[in-house]
PDB file of N, CA and C in Angstrom:
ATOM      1  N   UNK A   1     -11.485 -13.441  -2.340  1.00  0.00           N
ATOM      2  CA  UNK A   1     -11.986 -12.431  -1.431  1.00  0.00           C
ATOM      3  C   UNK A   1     -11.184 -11.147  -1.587  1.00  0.00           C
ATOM      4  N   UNK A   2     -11.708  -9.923  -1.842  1.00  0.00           N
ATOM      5  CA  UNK A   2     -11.336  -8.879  -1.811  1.00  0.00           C
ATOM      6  C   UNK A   2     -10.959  -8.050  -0.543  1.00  0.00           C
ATOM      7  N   UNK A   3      -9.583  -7.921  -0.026  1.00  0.00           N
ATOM      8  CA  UNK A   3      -9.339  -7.490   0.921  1.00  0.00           C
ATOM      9  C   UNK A   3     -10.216  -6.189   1.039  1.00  0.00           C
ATOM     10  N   UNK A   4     -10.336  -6.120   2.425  1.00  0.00           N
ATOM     11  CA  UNK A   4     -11.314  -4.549   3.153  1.00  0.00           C
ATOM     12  C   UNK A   4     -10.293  -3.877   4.002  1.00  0.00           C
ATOM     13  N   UNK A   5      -9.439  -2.549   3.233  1.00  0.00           N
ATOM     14  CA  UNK A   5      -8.259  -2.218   3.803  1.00  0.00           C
ATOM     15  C   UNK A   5      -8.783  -1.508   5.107  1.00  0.00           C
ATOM     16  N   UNK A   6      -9.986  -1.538   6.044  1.00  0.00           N
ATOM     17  CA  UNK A   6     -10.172  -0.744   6.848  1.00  0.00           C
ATOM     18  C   UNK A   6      -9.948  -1.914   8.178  1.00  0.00           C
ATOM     19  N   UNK A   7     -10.770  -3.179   7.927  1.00  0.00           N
ATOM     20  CA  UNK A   7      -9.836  -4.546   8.207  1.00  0.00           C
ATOM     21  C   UNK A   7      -8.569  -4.656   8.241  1.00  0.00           C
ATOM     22  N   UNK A   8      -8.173  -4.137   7.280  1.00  0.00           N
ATOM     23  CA  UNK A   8      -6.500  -4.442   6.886  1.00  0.00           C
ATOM     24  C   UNK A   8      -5.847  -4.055   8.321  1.00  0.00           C
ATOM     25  N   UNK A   9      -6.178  -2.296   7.732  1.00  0.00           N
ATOM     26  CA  UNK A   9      -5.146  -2.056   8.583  1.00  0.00           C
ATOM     27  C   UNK A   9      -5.797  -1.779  10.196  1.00  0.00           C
ATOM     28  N   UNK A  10      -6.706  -2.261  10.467  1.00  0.00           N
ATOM     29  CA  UNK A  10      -7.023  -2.413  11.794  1.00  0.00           C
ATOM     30  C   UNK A  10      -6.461  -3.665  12.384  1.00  0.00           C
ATOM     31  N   UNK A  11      -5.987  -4.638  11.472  1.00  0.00           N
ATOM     32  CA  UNK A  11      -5.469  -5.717  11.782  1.00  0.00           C
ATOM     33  C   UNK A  11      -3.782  -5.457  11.919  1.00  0.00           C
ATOM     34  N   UNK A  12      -3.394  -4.523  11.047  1.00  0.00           N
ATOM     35  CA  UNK A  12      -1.832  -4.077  11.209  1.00  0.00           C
ATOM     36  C   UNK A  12      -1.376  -3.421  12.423  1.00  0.00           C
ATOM     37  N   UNK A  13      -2.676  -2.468  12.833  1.00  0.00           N
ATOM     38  CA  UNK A  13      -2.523  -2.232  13.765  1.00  0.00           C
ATOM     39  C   UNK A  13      -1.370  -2.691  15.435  1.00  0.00           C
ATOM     40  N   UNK A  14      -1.807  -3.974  15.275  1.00  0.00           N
ATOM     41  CA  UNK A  14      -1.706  -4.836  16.561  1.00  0.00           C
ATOM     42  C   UNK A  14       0.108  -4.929  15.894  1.00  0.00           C
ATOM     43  N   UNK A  15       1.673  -4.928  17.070  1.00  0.00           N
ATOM     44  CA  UNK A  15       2.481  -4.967  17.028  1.00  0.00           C
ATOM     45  C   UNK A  15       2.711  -6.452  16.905  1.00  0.00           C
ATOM     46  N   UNK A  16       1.875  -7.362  17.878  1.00  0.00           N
ATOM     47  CA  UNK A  16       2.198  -8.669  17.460  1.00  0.00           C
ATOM     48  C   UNK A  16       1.756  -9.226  16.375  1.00  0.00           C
ATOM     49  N   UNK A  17       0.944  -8.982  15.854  1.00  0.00           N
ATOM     50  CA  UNK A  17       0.684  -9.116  14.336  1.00  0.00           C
ATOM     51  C   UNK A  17       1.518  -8.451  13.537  1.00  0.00           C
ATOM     52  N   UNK A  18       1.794  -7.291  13.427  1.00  0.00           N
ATOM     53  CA  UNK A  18       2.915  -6.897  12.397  1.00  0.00           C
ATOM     54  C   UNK A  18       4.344  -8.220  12.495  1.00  0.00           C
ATOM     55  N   UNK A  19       4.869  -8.162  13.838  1.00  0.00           N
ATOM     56  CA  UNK A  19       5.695  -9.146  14.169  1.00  0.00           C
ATOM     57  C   UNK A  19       5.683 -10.886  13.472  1.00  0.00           C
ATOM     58  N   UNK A  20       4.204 -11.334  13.399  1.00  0.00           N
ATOM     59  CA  UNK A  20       3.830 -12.638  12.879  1.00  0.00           C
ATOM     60  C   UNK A  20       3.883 -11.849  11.044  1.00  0.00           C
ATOM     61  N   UNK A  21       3.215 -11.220  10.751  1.00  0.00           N
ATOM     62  CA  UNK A  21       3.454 -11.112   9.223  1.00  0.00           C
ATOM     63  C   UNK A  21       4.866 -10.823   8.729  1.00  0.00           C
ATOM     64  N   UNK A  22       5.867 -10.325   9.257  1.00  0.00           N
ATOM     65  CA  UNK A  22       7.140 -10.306   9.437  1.00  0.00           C
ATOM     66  C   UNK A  22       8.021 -11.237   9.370  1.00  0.00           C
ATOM     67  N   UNK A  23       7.652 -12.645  10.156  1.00  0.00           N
ATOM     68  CA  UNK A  23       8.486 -13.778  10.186  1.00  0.00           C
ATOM     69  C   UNK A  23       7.433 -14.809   9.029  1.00  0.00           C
ATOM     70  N   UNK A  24       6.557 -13.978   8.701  1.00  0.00           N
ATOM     71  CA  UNK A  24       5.799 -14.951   7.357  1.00  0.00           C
ATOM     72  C   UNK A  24       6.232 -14.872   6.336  1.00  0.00           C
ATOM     73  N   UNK A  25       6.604 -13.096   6.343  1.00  0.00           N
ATOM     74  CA  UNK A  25       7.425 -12.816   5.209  1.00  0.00           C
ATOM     75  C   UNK A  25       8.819 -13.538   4.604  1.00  0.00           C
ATOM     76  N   UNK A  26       9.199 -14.333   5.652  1.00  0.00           N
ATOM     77  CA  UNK A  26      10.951 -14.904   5.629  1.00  0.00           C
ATOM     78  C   UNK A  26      10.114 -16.459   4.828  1.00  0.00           C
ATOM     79  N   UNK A  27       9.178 -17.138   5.302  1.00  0.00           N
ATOM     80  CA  UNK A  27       9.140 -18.547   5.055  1.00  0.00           C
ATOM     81  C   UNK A  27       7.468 -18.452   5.559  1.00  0.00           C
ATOM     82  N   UNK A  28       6.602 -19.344   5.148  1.00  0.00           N
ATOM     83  CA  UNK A  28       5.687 -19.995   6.145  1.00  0.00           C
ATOM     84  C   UNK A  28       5.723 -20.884   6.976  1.00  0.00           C
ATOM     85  N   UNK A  29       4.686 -20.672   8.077  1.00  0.00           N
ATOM     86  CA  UNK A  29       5.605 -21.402   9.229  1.00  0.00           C
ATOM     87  C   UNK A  29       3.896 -21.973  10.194  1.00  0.00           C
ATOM     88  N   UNK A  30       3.776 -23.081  10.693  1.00  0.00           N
ATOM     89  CA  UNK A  30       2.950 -23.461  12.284  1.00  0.00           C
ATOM     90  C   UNK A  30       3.339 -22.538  12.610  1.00  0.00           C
ATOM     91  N   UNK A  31       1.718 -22.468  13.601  1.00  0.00           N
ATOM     92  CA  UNK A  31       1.189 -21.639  14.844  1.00  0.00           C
ATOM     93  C   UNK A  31       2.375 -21.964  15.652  1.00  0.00           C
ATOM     94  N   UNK A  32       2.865 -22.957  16.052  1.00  0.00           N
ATOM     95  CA  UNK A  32       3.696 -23.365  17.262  1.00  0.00           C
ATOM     96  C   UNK A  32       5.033 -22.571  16.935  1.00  0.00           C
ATOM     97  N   UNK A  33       5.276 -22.898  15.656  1.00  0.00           N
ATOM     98  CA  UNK A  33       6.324 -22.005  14.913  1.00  0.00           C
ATOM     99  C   UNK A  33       6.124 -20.677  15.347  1.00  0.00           C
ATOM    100  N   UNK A  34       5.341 -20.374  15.009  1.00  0.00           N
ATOM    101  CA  UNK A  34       4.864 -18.331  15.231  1.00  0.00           C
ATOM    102  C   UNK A  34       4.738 -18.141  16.298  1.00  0.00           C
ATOM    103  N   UNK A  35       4.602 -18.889  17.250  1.00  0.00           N
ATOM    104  CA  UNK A  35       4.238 -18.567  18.789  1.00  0.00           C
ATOM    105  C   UNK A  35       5.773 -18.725  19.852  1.00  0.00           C
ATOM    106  N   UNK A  36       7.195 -19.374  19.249  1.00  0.00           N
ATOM    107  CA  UNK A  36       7.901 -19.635  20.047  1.00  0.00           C
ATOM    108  C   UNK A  36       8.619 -18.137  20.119  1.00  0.00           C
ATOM    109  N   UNK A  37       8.920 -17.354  19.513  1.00  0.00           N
ATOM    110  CA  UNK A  37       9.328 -15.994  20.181  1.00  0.00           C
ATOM    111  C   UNK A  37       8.291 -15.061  21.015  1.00  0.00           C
ATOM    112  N   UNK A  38       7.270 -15.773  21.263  1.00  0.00           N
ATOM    113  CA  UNK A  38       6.327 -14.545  21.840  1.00  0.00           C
ATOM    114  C   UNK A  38       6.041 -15.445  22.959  1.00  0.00           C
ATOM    115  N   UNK A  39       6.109 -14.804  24.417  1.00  0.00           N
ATOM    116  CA  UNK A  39       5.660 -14.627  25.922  1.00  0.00           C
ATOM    117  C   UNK A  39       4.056 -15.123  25.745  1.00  0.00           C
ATOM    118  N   UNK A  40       3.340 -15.786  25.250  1.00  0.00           N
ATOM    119  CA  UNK A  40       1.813 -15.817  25.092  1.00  0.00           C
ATOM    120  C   UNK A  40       1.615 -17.281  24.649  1.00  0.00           C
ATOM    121  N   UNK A  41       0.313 -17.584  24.696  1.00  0.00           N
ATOM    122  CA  UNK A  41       0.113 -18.814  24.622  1.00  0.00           C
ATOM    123  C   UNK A  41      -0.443 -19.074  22.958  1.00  0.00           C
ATOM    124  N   UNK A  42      -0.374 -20.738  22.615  1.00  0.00           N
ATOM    125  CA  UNK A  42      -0.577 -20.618  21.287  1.00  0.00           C
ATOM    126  C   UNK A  42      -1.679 -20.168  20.945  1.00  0.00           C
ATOM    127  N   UNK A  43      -2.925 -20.426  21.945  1.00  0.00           N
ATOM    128  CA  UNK A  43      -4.663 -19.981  21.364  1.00  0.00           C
ATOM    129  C   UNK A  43      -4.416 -18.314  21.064  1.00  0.00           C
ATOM    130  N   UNK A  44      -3.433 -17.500  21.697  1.00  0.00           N
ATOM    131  CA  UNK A  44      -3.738 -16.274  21.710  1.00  0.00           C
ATOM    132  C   UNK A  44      -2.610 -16.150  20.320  1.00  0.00           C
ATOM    133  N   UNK A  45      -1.864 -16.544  20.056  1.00  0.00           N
ATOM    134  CA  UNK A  45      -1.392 -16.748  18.818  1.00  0.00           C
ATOM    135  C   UNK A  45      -2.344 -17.011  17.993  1.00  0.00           C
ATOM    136  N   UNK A  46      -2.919 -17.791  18.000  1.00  0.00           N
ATOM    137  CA  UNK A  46      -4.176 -18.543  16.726  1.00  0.00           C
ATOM    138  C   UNK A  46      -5.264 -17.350  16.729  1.00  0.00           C
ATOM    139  N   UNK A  47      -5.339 -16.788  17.465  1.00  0.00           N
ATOM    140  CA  UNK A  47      -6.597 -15.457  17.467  1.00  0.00           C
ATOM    141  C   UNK A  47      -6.058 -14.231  17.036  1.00  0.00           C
ATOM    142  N   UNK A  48      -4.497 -14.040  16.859  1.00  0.00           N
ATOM    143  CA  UNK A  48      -3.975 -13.223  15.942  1.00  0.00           C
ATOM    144  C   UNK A  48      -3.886 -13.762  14.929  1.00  0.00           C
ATOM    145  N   UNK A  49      -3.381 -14.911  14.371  1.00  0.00           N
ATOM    146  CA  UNK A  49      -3.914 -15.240  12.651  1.00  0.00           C
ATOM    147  C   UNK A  49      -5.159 -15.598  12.327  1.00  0.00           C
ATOM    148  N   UNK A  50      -6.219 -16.059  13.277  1.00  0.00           N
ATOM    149  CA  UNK A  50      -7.574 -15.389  13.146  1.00  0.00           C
ATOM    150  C   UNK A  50      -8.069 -13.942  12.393  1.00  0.00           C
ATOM    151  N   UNK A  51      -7.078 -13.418  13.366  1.00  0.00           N
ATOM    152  CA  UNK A  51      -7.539 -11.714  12.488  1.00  0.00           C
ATOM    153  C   UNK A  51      -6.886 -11.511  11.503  1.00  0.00           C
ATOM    154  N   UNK A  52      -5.671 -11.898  11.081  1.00  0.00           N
ATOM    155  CA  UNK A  52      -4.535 -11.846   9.955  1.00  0.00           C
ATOM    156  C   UNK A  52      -5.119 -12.080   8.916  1.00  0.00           C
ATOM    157  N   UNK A  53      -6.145 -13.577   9.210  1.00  0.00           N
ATOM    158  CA  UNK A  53      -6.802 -14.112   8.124  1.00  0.00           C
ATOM    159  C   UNK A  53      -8.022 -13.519   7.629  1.00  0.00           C
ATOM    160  N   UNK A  54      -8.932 -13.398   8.282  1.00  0.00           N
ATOM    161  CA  UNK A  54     -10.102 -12.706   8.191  1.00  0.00           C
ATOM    162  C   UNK A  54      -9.622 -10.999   7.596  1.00  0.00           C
ATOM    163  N   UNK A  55      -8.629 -10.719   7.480  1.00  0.00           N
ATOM    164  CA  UNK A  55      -8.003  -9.127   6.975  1.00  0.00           C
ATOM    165  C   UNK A  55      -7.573  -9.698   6.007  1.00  0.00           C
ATOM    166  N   UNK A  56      -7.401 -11.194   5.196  1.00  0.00           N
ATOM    167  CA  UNK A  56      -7.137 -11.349   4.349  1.00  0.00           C
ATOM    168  C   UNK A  56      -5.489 -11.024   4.126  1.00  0.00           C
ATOM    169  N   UNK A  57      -4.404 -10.827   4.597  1.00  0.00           N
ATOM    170  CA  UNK A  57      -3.169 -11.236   4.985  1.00  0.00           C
ATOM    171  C   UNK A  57      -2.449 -12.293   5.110  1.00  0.00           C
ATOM    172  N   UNK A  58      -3.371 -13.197   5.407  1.00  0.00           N
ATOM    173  CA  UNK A  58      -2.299 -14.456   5.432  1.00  0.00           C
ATOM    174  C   UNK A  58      -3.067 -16.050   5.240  1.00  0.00           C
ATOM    175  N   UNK A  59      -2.548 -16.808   4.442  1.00  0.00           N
ATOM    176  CA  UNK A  59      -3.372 -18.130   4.025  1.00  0.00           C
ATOM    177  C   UNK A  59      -2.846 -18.960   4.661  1.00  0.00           C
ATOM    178  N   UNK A  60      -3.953 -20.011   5.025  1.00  0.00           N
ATOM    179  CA  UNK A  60      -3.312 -21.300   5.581  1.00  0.00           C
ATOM    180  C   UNK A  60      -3.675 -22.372   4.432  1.00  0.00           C
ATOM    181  N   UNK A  61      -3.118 -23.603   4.663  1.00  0.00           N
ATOM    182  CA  UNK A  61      -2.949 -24.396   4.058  1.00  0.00           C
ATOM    183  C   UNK A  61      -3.351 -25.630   5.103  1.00  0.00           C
ATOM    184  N   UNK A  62      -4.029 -26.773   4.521  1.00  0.00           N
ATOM    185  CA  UNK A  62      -3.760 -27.912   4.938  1.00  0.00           C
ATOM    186  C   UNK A  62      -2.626 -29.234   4.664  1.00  0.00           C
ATOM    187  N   UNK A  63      -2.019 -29.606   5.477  1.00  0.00           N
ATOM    188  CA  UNK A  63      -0.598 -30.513   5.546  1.00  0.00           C
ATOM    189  C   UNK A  63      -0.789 -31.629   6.461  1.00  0.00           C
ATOM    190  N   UNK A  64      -1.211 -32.398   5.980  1.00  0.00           N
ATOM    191  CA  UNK A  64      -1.867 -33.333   7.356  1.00  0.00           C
ATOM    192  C   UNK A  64      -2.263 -32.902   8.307  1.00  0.00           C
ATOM    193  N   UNK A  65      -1.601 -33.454   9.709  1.00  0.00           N
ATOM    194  CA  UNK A  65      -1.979 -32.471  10.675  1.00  0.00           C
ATOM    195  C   UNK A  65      -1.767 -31.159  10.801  1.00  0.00           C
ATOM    196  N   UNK A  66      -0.714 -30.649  10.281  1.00  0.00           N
ATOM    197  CA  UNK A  66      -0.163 -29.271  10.241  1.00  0.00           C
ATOM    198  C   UNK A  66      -1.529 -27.887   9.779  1.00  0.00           C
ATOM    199  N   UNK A  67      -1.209 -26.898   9.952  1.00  0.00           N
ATOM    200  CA  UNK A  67      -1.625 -25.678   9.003  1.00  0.00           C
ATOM    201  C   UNK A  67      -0.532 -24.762   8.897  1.00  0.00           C
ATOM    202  N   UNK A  68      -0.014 -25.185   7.837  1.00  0.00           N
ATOM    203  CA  UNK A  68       1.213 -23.694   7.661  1.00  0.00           C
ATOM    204  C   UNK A  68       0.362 -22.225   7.545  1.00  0.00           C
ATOM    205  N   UNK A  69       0.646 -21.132   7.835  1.00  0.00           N
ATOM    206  CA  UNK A  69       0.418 -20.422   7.073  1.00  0.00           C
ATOM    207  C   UNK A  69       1.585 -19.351   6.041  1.00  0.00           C
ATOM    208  N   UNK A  70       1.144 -18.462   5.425  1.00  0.00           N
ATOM    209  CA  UNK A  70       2.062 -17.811   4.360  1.00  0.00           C
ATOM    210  C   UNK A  70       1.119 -16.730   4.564  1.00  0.00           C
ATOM    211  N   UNK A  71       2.300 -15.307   3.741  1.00  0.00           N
ATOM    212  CA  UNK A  71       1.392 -14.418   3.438  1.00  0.00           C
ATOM    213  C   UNK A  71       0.956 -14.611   2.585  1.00  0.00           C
ATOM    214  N   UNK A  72      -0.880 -13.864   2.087  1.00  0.00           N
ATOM    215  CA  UNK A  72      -1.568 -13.875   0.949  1.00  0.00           C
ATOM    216  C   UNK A  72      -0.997 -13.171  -0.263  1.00  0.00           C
ATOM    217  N   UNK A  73      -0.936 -12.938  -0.943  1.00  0.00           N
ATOM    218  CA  UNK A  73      -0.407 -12.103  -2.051  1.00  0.00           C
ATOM    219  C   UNK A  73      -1.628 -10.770  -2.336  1.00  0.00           C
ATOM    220  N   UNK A  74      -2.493 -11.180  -2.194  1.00  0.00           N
ATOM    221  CA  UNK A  74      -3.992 -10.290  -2.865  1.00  0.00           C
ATOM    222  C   UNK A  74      -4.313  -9.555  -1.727  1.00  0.00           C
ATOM    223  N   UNK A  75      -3.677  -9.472  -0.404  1.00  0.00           N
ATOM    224  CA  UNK A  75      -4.029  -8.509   0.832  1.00  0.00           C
ATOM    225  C   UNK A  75      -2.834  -8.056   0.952  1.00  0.00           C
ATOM    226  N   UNK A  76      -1.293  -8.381   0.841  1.00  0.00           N
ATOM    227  CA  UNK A  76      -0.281  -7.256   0.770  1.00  0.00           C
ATOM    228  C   UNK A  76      -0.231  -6.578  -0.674  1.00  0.00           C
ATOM    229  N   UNK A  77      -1.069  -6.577  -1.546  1.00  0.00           N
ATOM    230  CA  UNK A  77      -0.796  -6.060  -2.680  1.00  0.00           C
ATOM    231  C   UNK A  77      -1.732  -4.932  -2.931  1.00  0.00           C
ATOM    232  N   UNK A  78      -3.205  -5.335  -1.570  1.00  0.00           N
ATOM    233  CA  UNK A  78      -3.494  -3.729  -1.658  1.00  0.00           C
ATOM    234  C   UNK A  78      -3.558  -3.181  -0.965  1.00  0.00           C
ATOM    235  N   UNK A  79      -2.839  -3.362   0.445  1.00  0.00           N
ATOM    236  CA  UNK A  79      -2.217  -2.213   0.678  1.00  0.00           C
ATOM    237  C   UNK A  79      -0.989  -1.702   0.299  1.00  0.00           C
ATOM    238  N   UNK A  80      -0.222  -2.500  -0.723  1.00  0.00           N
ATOM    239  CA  UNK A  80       0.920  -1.772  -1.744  1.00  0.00           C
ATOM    240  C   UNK A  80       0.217  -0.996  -2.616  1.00  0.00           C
ATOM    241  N   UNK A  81      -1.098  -1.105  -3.092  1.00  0.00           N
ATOM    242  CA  UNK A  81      -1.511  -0.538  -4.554  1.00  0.00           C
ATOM    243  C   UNK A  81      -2.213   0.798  -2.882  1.00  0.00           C
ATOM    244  N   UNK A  82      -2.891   0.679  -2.064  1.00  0.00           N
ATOM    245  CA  UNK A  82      -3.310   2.163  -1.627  1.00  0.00           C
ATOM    246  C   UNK A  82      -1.967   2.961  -1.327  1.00  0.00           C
ATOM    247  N   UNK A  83      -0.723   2.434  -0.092  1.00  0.00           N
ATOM    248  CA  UNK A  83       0.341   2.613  -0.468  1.00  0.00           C
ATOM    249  C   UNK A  83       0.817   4.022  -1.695  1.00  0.00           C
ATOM    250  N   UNK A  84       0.417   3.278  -2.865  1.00  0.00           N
ATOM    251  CA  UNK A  84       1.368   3.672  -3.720  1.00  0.00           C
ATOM    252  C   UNK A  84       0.832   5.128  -4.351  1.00  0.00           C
ATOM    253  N   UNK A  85      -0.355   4.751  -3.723  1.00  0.00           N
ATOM    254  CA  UNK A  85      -1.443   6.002  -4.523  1.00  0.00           C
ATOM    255  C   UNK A  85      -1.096   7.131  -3.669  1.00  0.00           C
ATOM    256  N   UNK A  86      -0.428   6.837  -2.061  1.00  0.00           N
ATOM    257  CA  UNK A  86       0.156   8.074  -1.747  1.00  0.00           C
ATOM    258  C   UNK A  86       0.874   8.140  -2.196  1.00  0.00           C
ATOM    259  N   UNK A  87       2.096   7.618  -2.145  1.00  0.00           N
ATOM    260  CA  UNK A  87       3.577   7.839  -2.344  1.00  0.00           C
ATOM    261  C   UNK A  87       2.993   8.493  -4.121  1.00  0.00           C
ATOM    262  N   UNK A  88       1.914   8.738  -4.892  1.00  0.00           N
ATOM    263  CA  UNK A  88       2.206   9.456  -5.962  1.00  0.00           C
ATOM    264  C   UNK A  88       1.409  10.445  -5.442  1.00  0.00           C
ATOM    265  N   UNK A  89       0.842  10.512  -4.971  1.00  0.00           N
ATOM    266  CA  UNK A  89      -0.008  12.154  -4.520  1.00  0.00           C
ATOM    267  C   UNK A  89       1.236  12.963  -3.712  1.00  0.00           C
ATOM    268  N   UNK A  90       2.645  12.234  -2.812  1.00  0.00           N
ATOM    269  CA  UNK A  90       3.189  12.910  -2.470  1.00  0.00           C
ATOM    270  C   UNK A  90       4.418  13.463  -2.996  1.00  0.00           C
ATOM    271  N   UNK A  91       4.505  12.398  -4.494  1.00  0.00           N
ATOM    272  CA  UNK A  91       5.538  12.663  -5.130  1.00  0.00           C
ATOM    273  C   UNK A  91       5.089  14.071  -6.387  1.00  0.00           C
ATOM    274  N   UNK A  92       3.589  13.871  -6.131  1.00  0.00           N
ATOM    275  CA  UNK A  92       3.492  15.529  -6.988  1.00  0.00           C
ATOM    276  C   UNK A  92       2.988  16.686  -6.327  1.00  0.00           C
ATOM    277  N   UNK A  93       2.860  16.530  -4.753  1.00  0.00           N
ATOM    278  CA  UNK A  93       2.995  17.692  -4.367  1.00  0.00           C
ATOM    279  C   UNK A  93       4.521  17.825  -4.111  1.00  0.00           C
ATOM    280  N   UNK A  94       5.311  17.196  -3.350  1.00  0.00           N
ATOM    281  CA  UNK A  94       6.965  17.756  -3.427  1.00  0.00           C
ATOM    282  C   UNK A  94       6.791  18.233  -5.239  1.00  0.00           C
ATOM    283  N   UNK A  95       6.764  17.603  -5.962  1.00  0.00           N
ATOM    284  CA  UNK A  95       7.343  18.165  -7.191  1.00  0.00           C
ATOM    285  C   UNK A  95       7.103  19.581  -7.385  1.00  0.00           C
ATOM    286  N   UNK A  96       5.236  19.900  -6.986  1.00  0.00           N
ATOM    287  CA  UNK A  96       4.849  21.402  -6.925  1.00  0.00           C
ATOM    288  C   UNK A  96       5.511  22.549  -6.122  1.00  0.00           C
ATOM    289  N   UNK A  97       5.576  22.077  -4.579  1.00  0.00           N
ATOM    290  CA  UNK A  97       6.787  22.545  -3.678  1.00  0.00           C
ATOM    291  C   UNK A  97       7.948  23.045  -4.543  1.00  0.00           C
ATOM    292  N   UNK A  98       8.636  21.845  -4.585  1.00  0.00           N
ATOM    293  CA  UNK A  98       9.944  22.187  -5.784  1.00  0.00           C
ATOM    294  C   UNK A  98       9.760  23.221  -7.050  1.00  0.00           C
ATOM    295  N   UNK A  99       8.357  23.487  -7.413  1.00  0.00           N
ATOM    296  CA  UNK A  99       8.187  24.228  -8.436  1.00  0.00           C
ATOM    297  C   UNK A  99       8.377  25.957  -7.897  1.00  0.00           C
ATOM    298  N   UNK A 100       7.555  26.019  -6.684  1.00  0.00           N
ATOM    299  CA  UNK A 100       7.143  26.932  -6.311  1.00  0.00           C
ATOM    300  C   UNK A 100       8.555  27.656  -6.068  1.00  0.00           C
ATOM    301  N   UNK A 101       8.912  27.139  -4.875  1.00  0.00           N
ATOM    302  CA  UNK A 101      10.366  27.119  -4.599  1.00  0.00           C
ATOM    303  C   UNK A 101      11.609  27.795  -6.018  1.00  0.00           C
ATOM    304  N   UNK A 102      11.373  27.166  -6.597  1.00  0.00           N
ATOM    305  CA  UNK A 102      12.538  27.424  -7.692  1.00  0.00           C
ATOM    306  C   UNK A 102      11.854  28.805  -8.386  1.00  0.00           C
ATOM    307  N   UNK A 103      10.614  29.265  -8.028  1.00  0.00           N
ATOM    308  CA  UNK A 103       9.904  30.271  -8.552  1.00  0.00           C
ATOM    309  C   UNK A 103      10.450  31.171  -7.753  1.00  0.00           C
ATOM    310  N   UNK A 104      10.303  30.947  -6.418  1.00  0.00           N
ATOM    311  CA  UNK A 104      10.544  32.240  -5.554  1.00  0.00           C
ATOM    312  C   UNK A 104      11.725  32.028  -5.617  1.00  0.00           C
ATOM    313  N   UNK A 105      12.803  31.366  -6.319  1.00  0.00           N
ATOM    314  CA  UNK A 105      14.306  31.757  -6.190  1.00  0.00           C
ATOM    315  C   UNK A 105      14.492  32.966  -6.873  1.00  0.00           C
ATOM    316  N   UNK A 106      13.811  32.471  -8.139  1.00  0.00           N
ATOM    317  CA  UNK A 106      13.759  33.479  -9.330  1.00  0.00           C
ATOM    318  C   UNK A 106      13.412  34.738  -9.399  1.00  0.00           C
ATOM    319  N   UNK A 107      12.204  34.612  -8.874  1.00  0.00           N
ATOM    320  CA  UNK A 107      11.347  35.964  -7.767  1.00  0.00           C
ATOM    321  C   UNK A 107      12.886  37.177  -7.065  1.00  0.00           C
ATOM    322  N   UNK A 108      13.368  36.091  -6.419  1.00  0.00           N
ATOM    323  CA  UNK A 108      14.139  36.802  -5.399  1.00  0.00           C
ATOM    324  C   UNK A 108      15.372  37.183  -6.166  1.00  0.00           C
ATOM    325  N   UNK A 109      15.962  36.297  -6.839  1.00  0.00           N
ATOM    326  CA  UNK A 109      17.514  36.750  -7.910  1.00  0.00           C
ATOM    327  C   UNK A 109      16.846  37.820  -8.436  1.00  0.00           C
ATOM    328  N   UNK A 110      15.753  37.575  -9.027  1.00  0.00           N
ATOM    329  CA  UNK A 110      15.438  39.119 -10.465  1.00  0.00           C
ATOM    330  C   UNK A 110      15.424  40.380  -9.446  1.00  0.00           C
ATOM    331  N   UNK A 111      15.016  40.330  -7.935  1.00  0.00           N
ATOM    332  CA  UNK A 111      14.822  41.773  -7.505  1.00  0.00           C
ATOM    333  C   UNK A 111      16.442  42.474  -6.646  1.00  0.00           C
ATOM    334  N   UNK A 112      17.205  41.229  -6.790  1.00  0.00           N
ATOM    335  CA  UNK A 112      19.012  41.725  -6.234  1.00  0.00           C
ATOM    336  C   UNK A 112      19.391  42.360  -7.207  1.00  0.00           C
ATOM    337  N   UNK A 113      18.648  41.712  -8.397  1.00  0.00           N
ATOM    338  CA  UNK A 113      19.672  42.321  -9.961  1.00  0.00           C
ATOM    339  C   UNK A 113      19.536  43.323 -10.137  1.00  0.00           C
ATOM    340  N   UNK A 114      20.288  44.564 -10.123  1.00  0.00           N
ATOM    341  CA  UNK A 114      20.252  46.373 -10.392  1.00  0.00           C
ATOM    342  C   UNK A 114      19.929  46.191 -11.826  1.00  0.00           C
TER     343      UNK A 114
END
């Protein structure tokens, strides 16, 4: 399944979800697991990796009775790959900035010089 980053990050949105993909990031772990630092009950836990999952963020697994889940690899990787497509659109406008800049230094030294 091809993550839908508008899903994505409507799902990032939510602080307790950032918080659960956070402690997914360390290990995978049970709902019961993911639910003992949070004030809330486990169903309302399970309806945030409901959405985690359905945003394609995070996989579960079957373990007998268990469901671990983990993060997905193929839903943090695109929002690393959109991510990254800023961090280069912003690494070549600073660069242009920096261009400009070092222009009007030049600008400005050539008109001190008698």
């Amino acid at each position: 399944m091809t993550p839908n980053l508008d899903t994505t990050f409507a799902a990032l949105a939510d602080p307790t979800r950032r918080a659960l993909l956070a402690r997914l990031a360390r290990e995978e772990a049970t709902v019961m697991e993911l639910a003992q630092p949070f004030s809330m009950s486990q169903p309302a836990i399970s309806r945030h990796l409901k959405v985690l999952e359905e945003a394609g963020l995070i996989l579960r697994r079957v373990d007998g009775t268990r469901r671990p889940c983990r993060l997905a690899p193929d839903g943090v990787a695109a929002v690393d790959q959109w991510l990254d497509m800023l961090r280069t659109a912003l690494a070549r406008n600073y660069d242009r900035l920096d261009q400009v800049l070092a222009e009007m230094k030049s600008e400005t030294s050539k008109r001190k010089t008698p």
